[in-house]
Protein backbone atom coordinates (compact mmCIF):
# COMPACT_ATOMS: atom_id res chain seq x y z
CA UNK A 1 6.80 26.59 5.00
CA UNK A 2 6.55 23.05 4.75
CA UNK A 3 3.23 21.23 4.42
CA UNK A 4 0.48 19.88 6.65
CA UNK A 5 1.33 16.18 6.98
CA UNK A 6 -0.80 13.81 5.64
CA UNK A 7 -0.91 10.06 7.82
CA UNK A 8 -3.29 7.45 8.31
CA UNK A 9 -4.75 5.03 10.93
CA UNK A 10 -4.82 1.69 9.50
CA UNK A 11 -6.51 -1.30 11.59
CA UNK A 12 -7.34 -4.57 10.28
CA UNK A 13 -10.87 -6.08 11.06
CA UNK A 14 -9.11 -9.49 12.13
CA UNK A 15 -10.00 -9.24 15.75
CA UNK A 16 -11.08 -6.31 18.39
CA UNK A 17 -9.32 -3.47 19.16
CA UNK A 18 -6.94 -4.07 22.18
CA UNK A 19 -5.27 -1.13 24.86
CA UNK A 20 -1.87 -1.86 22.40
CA UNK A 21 -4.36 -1.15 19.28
CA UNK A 22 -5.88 2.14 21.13
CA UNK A 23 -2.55 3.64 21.76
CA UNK A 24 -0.98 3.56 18.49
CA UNK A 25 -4.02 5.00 16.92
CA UNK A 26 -4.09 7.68 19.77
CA UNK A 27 -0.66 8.50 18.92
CA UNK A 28 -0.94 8.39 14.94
CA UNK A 29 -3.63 10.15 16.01
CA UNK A 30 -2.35 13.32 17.89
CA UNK A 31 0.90 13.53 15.81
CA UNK A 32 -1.12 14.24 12.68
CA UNK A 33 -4.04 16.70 14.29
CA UNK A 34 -1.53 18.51 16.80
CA UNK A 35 -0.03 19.92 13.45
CA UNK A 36 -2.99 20.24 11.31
CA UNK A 37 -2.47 17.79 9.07
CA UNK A 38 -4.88 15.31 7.14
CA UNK A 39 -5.45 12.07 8.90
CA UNK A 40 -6.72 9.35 6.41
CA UNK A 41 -8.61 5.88 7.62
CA UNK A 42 -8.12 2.42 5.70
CA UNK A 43 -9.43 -0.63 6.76
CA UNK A 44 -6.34 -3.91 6.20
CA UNK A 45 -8.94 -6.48 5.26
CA UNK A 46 -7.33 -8.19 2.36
CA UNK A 47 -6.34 -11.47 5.04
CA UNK A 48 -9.58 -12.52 3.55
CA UNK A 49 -9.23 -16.38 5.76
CA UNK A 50 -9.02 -13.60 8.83
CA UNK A 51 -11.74 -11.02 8.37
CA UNK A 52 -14.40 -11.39 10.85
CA UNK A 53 -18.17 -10.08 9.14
CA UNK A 54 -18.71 -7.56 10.79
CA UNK A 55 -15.26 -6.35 11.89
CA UNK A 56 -14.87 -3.36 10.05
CA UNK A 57 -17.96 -1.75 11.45
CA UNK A 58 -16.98 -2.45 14.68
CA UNK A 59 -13.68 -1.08 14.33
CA UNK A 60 -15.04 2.38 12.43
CA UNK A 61 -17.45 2.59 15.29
CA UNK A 62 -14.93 1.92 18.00
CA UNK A 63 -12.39 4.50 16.81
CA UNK A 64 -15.68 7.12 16.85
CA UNK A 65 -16.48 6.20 20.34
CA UNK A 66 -12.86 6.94 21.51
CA UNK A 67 -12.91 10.45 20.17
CA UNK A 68 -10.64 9.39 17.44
CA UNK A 69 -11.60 11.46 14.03
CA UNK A 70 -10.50 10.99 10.11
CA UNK A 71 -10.85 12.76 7.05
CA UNK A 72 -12.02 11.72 3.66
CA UNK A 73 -13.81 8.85 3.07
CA UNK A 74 -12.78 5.28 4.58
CA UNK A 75 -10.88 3.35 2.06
CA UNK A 76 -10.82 -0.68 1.54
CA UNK A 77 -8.14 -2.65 0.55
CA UNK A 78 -10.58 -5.30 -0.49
CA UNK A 79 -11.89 -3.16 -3.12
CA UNK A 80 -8.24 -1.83 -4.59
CA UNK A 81 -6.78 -5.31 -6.24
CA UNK A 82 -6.78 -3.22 -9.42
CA UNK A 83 -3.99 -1.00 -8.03
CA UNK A 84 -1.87 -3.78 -6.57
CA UNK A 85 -1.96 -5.86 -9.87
CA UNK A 86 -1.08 -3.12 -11.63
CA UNK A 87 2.49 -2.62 -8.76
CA UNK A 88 2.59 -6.46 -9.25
CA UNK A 89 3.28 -6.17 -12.79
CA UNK A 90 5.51 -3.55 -12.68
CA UNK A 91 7.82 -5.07 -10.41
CA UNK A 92 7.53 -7.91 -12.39
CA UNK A 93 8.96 -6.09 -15.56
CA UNK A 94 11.56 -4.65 -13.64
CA UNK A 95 12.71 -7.79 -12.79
CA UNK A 96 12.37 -7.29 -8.68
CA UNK A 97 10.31 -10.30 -8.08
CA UNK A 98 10.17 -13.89 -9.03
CA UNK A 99 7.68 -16.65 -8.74
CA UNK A 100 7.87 -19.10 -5.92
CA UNK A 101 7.04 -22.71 -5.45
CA UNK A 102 7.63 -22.87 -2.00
CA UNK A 103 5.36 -24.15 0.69
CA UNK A 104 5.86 -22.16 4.07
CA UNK A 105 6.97 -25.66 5.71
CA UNK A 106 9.33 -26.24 3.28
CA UNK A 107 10.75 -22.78 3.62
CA UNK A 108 10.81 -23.43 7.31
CA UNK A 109 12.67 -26.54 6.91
CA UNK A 110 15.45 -25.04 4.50
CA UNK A 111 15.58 -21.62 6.79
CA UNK A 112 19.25 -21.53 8.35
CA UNK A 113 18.11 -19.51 10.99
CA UNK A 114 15.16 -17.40 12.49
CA UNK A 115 13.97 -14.01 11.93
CA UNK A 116 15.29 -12.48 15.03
CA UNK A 117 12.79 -9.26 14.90
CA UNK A 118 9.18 -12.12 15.15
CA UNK A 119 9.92 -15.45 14.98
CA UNK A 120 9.50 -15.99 11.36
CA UNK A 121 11.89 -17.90 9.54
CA UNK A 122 14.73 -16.47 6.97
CA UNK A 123 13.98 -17.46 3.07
CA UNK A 124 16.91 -19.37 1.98
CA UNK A 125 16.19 -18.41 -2.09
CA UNK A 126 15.51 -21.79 -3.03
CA UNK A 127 13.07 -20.53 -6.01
CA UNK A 128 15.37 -17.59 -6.58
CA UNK A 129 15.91 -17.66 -10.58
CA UNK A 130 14.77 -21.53 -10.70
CA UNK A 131 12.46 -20.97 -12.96
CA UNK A 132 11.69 -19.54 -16.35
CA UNK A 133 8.33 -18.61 -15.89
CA UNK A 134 5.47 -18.38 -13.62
CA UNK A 135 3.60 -20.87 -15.43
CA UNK A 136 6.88 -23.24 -14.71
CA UNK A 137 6.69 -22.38 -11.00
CA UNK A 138 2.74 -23.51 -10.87
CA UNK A 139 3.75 -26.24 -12.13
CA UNK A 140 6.57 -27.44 -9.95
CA UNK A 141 4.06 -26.76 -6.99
CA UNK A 142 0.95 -28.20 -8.00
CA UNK A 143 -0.64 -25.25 -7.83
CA UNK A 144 -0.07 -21.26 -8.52
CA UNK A 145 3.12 -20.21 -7.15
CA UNK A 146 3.74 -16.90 -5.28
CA UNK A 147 5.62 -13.65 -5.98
CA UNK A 148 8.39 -12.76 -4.36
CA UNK A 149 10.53 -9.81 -3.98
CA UNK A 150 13.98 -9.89 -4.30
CA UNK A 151 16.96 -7.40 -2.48
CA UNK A 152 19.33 -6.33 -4.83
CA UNK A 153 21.11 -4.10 -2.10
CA UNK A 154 22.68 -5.60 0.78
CA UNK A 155 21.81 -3.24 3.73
CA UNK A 156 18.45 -0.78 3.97
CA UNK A 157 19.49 2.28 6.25
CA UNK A 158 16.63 5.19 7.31
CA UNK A 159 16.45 7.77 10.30
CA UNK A 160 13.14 6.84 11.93
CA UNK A 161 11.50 9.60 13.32
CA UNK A 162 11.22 8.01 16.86
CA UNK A 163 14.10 5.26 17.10
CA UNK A 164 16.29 7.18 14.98
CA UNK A 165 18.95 5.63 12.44
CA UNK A 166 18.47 1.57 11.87
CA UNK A 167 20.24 -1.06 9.73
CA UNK A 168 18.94 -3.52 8.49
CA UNK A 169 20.94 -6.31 6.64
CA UNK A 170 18.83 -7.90 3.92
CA UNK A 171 20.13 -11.27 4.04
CA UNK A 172 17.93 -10.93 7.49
CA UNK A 173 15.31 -9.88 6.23
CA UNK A 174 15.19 -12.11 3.41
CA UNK A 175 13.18 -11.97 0.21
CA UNK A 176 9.56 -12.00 0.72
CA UNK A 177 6.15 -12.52 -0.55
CA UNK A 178 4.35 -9.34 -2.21
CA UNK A 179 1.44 -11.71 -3.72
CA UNK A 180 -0.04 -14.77 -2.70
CA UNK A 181 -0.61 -17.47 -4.42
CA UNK A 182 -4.33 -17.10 -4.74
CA UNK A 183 -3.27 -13.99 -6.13
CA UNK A 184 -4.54 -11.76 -3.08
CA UNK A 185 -1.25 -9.04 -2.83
CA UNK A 186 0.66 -9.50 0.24
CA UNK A 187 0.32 -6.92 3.27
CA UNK A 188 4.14 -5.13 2.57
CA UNK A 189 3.29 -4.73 -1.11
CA UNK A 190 -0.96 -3.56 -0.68
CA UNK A 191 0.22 -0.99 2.21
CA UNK A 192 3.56 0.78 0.26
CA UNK A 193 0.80 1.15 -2.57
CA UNK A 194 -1.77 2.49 -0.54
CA UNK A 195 0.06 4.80 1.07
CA UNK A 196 1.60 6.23 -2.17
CA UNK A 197 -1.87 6.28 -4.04
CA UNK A 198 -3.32 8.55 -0.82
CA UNK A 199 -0.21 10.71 -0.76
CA UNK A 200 0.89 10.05 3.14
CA UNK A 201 3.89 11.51 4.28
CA UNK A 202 4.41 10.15 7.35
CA UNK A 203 3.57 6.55 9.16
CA UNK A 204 3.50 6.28 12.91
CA UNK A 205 3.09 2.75 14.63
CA UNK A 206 4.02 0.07 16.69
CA UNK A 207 7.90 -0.58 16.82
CA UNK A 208 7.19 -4.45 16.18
CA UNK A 209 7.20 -3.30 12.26
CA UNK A 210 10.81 -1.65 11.94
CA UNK A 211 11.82 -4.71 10.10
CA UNK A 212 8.57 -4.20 7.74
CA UNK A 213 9.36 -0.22 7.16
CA UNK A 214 13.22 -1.63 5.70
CA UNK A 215 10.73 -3.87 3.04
CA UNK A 216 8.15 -1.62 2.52
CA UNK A 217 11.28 0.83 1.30
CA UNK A 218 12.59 -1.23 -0.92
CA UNK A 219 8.98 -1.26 -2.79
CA UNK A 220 8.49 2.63 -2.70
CA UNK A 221 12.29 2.31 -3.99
CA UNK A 222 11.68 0.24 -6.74
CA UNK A 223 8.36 1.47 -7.29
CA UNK A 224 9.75 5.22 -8.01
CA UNK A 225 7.53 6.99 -5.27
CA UNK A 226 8.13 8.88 -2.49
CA UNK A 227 8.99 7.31 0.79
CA UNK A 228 7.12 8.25 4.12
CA UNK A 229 8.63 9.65 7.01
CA UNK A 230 8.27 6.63 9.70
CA UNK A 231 7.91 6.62 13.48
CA UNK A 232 7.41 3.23 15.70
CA UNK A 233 6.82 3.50 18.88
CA UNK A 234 6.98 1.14 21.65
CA UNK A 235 4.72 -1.03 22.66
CA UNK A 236 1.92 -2.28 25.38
CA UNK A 237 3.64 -5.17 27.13
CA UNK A 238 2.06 -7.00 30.48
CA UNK A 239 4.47 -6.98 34.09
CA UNK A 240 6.56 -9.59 32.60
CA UNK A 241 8.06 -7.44 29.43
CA UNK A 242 6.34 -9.17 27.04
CA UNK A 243 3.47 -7.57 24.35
CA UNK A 244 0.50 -7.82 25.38
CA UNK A 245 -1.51 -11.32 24.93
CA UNK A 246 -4.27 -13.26 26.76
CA UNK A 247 -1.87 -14.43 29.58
CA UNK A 248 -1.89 -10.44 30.70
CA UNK A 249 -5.75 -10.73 30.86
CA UNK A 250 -8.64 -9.22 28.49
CA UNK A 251 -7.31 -5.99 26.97
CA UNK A 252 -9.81 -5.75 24.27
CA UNK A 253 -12.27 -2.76 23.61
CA UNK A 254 -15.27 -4.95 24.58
CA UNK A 255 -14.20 -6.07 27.47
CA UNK A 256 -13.71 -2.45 28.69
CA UNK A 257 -17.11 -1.28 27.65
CA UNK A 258 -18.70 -3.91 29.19
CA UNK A 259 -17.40 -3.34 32.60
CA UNK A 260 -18.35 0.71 31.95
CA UNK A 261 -14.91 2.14 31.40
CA UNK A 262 -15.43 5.15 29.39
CA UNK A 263 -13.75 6.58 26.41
CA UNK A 264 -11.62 9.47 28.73
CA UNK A 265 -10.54 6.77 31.43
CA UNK A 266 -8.65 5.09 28.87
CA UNK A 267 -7.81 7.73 27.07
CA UNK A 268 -6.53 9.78 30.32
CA UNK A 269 -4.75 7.00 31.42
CA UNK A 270 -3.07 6.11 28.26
CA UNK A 271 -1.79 10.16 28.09
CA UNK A 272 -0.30 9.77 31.75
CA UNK A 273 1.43 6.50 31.34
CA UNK A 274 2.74 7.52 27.99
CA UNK A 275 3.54 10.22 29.72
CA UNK A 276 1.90 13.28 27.96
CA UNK A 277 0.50 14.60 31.10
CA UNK A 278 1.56 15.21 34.46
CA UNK A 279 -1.16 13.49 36.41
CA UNK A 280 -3.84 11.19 35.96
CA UNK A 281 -7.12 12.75 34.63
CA UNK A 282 -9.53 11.44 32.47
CA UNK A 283 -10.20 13.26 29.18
CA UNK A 284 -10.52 12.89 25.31
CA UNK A 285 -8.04 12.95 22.36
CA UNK A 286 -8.81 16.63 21.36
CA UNK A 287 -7.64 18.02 24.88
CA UNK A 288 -4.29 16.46 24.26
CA UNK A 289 -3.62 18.69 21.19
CA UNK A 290 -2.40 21.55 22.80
CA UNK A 291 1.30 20.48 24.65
CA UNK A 292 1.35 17.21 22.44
CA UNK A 293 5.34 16.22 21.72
CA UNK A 294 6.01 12.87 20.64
CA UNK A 295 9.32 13.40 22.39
CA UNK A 296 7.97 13.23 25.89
CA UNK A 297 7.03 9.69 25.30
CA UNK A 298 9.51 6.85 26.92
CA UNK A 299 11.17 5.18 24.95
CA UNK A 300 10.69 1.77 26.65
CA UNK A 301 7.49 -0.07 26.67
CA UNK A 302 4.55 1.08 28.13
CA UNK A 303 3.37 -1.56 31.12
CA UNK A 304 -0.22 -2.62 32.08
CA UNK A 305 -0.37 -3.59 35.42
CA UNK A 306 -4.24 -4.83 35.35
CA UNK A 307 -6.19 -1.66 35.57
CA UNK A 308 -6.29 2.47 34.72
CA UNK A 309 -4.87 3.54 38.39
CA UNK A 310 -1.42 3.50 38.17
């Protein structure tokens, strides 16, 4: 018999919660519980420039007021640098990952071409062995260089358990930054060891990070730990196609509260348009459990059209 699953939500306290926000949790959410499995919270607040005081709170008290339960205590990454120093240095050992003098302009003015997947630009290995040391590379930028990790393979293939088989080419994806150079580790490297330290098994979010589940495998890879099963699902876009932003009006949390939306509105209307029940109803996560199938979601993007009617 194989073993409860073990997953995670995993918000960062950069901003409020937004309807795109609620239904990934939701779903994380019912794909762990509907099978009895352990469902772990960790608050992404290591984009220290980013975190709003306050925003973790707000988020633990948020998910609480949709119905939306976790196990185990809450975990930081802001209090784990000890466990991605000590990943830093192994990769560094193994030779994965090289120091980098690069400013992000400059890499955008060497880039060839743009990443296709979000707009960010393709590292063209200019530091990519340059330099003998880090100390070297601090010293070519005037300041302490970054890590970065280097593809030694030229393709990363895995079955994701929504979009099934992808490809990725790594000359796409192109070698990336694991640690900062204010020595903060980098949001592919913190979450591949934080999921490994907690023991989940499977990661289920927005489809916007299929191109970070191809990095985040070549860490586990080189790390020597087990890989997660992965599911991304679509996401919240406006009328026009496109993910939700400002231009499709306030989405947030707060701005649903305020006007008295409750907790089973959104969640009821989130079920039907997702389309995990047959009609419109209002309810909360835990009367979802029962018929629960990932597979009756659509596949395509799930479109708000200004309010919880349709």
């Amino acid at each position: 018999m194989p073993k409860p699953p073990i997953g995670r939500l995993a918000p960062s306290p950069t901003g409020v919660i937004h309807l795109g926000n609620i239904r990934s949790f939701l779903l994380a959410w019912l794909d762990i519980r509907s099978r009895n499995g352990t469902l772990l919270l960790r608050v992404e607040d290591l984009d220290s420039p980013r975190v709003k005081k306050g925003s973790a709170a707000q988020l633990i008290a948020d998910l609480e007021w949709l119905g939306l339960d976790y196990d185990s205590e809450i975990v930081f990454q802001s209090q784990r640098s000890t466990l991605y120093e000590e990943a830093l240095q192994k990769l560094i050992g193994q030779g994965n990952v090289y120091p980098c003098a690069c400013s992000r302009r400059e890499i955008e003015l060497a880039a060839s071409a743009p990443h296709a997947e979000d707009g960010s630009t393709v590292y063209p290995l200019t530091c990519y062995q340059r330099f003998s040391s880090y100390g070297e590379a601090s010293e070519c930028a005037g300041r302490p260089a970054c890590w970065r990790f280097h593809f030694e393979q030229s393709n990363i293939r895995f079955t994701d358990g929504f979009c099934g088989d992808k490809d990725f080419e790594t000359k796409s994806l192109s070698d990336f930054i694991v640690s900062k150079n204010n020595g903060e580790a980098a949001y592919q490297l913190a979450v591949v060891v934080d999921d490994a330290a907690q023991g989940v098994t499977e990661v289920l979010r927005g489809d916007d990070l299929l191109d970070s589940a191809a990095r985040q495998i070549a860490i586990y890879q080189a790390l020597g730990v087990d890989v997660p099963t992965f599911k991304h699902v679509p996401l919240v876009a406006g009328e026009d196609g496109k993910r939700l932003a400002k231009r499709h009006g306030d989405t947030s949390l707060n701005h649903f509260k305020q006007h008295n939306v409750s907790p089973q509105k959104i969640i009821g209307w989130l079920a039907y348009a997702s389309g995990l029940t047959r009609d419109l109803h209002e309810c909360l996560p835990q009367q979802l459990l029962g018929d629960f199938d990932l597979k009756k979601l659509d596949a395509k993007p799930l479109v708000w059209r200004g309010d919880f009617t349709t």
